[in-house]
N, C-alpha and C. Protein backbone atom coordinates (compact mmCIF):
# COMPACT_ATOMS: atom_id res chain seq x y z
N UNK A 1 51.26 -54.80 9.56
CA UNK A 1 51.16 -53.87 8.44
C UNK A 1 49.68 -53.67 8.09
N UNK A 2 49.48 -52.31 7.66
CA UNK A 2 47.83 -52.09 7.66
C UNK A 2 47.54 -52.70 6.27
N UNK A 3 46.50 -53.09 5.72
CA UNK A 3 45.83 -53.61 5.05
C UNK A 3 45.61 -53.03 3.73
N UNK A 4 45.53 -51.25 3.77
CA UNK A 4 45.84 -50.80 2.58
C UNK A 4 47.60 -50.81 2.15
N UNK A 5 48.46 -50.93 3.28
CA UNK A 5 49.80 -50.72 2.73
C UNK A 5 50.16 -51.81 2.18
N UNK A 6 49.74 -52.76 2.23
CA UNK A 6 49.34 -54.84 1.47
C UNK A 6 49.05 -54.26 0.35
N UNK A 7 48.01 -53.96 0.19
CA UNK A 7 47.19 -53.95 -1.15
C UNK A 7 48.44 -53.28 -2.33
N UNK A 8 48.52 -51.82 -1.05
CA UNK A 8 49.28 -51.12 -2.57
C UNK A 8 51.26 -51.86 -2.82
N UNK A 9 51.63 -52.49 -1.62
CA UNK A 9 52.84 -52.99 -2.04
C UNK A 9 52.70 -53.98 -3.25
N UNK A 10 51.18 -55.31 -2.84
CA UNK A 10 51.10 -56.02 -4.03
C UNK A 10 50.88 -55.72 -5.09
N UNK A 11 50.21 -54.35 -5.11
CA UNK A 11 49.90 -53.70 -6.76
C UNK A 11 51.21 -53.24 -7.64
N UNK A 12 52.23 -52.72 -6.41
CA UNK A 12 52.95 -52.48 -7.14
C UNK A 12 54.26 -53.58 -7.64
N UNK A 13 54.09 -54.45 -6.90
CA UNK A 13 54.81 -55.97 -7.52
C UNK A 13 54.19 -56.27 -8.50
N UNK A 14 53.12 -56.42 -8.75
CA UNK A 14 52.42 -57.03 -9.56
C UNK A 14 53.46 -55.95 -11.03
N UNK A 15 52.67 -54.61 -11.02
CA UNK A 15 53.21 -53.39 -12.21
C UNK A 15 54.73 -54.08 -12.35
N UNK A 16 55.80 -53.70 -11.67
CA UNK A 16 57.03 -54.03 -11.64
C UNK A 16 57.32 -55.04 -12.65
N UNK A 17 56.92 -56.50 -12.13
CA UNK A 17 57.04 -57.74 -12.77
C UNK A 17 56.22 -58.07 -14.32
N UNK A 18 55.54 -56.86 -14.26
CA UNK A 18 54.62 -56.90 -15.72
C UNK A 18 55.31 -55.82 -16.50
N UNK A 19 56.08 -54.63 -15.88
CA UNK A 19 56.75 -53.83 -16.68
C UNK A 19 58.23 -54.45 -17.65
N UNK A 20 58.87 -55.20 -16.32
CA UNK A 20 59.83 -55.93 -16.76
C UNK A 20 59.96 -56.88 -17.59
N UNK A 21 58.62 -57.55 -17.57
CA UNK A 21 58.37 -59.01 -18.55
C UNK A 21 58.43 -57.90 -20.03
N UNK A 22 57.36 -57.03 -20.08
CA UNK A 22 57.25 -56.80 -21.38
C UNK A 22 58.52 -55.81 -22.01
N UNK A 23 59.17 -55.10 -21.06
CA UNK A 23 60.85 -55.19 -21.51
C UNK A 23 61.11 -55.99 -22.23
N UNK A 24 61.47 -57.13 -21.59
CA UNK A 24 61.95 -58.01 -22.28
C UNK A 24 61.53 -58.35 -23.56
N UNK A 25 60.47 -58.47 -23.64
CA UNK A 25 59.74 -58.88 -24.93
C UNK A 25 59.72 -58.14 -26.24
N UNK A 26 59.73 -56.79 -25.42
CA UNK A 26 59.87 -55.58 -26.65
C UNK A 26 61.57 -55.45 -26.83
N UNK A 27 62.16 -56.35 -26.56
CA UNK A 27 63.91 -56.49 -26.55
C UNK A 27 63.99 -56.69 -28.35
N UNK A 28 64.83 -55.85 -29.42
CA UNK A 28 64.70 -56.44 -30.27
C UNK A 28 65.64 -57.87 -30.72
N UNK A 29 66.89 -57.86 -29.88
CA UNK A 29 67.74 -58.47 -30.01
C UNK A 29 66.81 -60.01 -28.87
N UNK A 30 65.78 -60.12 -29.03
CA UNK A 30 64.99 -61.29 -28.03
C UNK A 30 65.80 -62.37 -27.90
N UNK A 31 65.80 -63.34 -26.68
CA UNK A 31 66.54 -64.55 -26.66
C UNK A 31 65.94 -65.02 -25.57
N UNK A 32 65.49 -66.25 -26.00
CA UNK A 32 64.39 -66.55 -25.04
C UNK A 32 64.97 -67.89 -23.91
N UNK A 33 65.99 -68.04 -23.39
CA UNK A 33 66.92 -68.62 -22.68
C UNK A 33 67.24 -67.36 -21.47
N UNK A 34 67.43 -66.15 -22.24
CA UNK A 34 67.01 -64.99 -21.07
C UNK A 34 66.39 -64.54 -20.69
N UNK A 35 65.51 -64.81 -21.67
CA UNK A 35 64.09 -64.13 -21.09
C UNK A 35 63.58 -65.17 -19.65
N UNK A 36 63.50 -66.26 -20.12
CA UNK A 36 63.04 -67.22 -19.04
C UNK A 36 63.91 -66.92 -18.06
N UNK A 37 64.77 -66.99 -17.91
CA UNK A 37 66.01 -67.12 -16.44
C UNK A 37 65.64 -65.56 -15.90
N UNK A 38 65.41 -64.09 -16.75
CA UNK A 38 65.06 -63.39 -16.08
C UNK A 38 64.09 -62.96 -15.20
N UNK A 39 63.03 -63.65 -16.39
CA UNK A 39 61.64 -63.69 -15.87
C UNK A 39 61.47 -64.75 -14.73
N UNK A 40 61.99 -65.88 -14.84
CA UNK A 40 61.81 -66.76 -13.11
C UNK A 40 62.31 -65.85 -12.68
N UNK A 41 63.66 -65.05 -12.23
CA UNK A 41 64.23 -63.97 -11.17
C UNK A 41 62.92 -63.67 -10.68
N UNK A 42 62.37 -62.65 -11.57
CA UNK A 42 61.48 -61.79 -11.35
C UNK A 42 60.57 -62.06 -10.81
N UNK A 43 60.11 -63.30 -10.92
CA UNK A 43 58.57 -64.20 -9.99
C UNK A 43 59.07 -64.40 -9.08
N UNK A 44 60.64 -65.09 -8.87
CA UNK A 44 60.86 -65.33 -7.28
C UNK A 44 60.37 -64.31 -6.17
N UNK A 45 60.84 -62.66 -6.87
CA UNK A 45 60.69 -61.49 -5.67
C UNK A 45 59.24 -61.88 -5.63
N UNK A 46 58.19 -61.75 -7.14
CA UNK A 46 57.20 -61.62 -6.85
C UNK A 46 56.54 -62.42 -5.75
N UNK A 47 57.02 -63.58 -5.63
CA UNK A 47 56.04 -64.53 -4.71
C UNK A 47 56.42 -64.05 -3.41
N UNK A 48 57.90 -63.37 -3.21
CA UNK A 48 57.75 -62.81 -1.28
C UNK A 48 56.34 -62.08 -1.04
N UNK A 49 56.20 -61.45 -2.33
CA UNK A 49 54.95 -59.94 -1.72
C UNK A 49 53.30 -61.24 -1.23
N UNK A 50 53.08 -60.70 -0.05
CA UNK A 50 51.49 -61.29 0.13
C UNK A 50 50.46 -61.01 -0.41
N UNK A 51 49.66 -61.71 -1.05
CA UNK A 51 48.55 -62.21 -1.73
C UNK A 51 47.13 -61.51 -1.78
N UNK A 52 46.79 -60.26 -2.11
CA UNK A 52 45.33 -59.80 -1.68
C UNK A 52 44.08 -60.13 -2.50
N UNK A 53 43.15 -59.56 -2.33
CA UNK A 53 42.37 -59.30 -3.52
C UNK A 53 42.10 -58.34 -4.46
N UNK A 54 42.16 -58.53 -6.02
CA UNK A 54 41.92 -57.17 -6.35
C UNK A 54 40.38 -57.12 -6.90
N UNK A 55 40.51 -56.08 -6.78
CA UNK A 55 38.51 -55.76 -7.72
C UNK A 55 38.61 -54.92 -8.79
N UNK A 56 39.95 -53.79 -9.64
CA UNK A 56 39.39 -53.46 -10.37
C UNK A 56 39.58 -53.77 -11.59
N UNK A 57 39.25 -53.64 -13.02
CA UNK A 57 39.26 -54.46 -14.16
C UNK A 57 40.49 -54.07 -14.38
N UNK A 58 41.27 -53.47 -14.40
CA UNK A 58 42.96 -53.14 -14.69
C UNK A 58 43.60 -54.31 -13.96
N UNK A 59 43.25 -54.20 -12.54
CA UNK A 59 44.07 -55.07 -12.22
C UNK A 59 43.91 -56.50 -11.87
N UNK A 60 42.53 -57.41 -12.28
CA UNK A 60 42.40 -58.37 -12.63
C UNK A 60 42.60 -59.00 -13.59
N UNK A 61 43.25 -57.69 -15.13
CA UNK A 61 43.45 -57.85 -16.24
C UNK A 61 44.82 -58.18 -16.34
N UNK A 62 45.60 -57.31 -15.12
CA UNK A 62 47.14 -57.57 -14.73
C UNK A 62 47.48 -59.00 -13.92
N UNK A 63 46.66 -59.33 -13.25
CA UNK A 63 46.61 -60.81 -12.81
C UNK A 63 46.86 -61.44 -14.17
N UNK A 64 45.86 -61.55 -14.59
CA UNK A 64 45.61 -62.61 -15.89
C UNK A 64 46.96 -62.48 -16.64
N UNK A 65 47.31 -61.53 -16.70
CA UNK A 65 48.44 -61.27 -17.86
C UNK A 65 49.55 -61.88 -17.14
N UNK A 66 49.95 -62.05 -15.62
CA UNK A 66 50.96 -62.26 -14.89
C UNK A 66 50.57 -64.02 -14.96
N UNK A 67 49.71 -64.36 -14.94
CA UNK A 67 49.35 -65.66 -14.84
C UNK A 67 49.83 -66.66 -16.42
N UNK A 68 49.43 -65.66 -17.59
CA UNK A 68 49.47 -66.39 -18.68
C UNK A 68 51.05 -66.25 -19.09
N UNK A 69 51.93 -65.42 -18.36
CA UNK A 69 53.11 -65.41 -18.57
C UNK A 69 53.71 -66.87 -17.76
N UNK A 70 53.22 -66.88 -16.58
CA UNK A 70 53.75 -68.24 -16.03
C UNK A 70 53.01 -69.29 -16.92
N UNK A 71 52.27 -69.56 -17.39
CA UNK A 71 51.82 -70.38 -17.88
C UNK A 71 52.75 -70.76 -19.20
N UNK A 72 52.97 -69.70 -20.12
CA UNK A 72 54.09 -69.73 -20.95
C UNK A 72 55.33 -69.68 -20.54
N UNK A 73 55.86 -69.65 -19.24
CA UNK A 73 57.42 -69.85 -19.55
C UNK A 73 56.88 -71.59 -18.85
N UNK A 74 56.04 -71.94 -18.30
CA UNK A 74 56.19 -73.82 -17.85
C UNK A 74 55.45 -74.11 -19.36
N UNK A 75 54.80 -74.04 -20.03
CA UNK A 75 54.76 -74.97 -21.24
C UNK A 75 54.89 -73.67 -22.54
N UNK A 76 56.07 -74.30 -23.27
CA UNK A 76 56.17 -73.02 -24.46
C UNK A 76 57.38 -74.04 -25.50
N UNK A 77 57.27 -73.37 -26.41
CA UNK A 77 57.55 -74.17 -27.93
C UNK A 77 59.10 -73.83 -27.63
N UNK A 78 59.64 -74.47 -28.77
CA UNK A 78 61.28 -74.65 -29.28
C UNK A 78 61.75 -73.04 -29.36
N UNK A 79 60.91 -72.30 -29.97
CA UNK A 79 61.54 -70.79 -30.67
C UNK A 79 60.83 -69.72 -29.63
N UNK A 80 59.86 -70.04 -29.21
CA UNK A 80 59.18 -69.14 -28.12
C UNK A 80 58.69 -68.03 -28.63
N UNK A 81 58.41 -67.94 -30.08
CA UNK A 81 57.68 -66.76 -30.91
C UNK A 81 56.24 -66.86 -31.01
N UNK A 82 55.69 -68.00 -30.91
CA UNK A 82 54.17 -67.81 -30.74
C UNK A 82 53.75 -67.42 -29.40
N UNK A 83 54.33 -67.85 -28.05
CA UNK A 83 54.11 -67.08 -26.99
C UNK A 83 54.87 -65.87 -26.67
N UNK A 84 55.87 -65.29 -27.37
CA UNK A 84 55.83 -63.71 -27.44
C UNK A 84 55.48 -63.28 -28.33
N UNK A 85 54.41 -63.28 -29.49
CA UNK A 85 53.64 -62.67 -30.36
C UNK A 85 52.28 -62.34 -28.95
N UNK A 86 51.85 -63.90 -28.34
CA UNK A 86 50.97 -63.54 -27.92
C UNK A 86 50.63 -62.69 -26.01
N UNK A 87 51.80 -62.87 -25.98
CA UNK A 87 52.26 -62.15 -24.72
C UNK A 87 52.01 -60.89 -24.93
N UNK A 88 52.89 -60.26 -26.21
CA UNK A 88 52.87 -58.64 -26.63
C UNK A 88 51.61 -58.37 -27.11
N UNK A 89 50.75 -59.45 -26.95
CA UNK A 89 49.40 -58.89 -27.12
C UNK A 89 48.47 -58.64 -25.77
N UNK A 90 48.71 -59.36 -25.53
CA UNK A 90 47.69 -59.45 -24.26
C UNK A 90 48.53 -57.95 -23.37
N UNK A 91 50.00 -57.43 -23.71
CA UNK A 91 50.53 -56.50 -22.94
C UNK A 91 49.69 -55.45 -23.34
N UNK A 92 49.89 -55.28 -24.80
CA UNK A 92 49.13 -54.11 -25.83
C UNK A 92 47.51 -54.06 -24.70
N UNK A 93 46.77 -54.87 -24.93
CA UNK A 93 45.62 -55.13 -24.53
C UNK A 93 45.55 -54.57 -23.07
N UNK A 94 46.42 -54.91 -22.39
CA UNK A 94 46.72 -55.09 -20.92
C UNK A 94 46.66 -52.92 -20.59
N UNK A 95 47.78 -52.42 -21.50
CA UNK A 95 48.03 -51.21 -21.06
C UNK A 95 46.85 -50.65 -21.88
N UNK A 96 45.96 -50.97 -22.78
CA UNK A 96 44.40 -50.41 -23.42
C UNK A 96 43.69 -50.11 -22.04
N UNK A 97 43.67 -51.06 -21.38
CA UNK A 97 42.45 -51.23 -20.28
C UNK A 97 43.12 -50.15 -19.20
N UNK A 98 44.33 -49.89 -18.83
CA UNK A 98 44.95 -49.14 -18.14
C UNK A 98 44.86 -47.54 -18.52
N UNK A 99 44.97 -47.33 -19.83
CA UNK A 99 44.75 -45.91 -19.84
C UNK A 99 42.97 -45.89 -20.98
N UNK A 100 42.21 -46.60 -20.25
CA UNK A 100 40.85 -46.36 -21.06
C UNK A 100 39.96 -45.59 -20.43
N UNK A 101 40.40 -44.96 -18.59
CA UNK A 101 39.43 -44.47 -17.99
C UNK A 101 40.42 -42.58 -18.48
N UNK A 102 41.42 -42.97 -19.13
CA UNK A 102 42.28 -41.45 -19.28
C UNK A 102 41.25 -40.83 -20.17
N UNK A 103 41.20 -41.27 -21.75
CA UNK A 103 40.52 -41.11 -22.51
C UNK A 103 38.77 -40.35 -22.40
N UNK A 104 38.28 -41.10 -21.64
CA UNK A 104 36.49 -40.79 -21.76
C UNK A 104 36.00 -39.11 -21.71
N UNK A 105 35.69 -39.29 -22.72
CA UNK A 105 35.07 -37.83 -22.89
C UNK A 105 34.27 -37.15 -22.25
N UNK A 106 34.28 -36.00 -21.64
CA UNK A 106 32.84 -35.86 -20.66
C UNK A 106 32.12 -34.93 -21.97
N UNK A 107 31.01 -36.07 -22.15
CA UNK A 107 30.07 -35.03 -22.88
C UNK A 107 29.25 -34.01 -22.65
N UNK A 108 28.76 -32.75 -22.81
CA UNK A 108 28.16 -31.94 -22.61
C UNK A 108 28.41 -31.16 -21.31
N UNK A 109 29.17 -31.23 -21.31
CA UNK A 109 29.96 -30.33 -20.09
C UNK A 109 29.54 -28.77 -20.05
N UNK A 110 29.18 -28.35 -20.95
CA UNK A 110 28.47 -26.84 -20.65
C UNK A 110 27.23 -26.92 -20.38
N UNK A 111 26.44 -28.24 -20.41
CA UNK A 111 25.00 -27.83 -19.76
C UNK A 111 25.18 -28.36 -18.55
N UNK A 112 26.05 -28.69 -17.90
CA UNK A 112 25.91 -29.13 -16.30
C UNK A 112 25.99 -28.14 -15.51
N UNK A 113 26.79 -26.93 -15.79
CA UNK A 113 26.64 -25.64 -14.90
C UNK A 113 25.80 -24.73 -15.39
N UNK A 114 25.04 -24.14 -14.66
CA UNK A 114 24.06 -22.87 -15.60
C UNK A 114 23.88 -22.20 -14.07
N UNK A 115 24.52 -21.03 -14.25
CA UNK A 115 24.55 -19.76 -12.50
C UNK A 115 23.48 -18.98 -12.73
N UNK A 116 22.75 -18.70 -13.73
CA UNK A 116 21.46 -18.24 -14.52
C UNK A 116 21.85 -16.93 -14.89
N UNK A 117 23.21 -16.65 -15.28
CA UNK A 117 23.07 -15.53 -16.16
C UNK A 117 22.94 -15.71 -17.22
């Protein structure tokens, strides 16, 4: 398999398993006995996909966020509300960095062309 078709299958495992986690989280009826059992599901597929590198800040930001989720379902409290307060943050945060290159304004956009009339 070529090397870009790696990259983009793992990118899109990665999205998948980060779309689904924060499903869950934004669940209002939350229950965190399902959440965990769904969310291991969900890492199992993830770990078939192979391993690349990423470089851009979105998706090193999506690492991190996939990482601190495993980190919270192996050590996490009785009620599991301080690590989904802080999960739904780092998601919030997570999809900021994702649509921050949508946003940027191009300033001065009428003095970059001049045809000299």
């Amino acid at each position: 398999m070529n090397e870009k078709e790696l990259r983009i299958r793992y990118i899109r495992v990665l999205e998948k398993f980060a779309k689904r986690t924060i499903a869950l989280l934004k669940l209002s009826d939350f229950d965190d006995k399902r959440f965990i059992a769904r969310t291991e599901k969900n890492l199992e597929e993830m770990k078939k996909a192979k391993e690349v590198i990423l470089t851009s800040p979105y998706l090193i930001a999506l690492k991190n966020f996939i990482d601190s989720i495993i980190r919270s379902l192996q050590h996490h409290s009785e009620t599991f509300e301080k690590e989904r307060e802080t999960l739904l943050k780092e998601a919030n945060l997570l999809q900021k960095e994702k649509n921050r290159n949508t946003y940027k304004k191009d300033k001065h956009k009428n003095q970059k062309f001049d045809d000299g009339y």
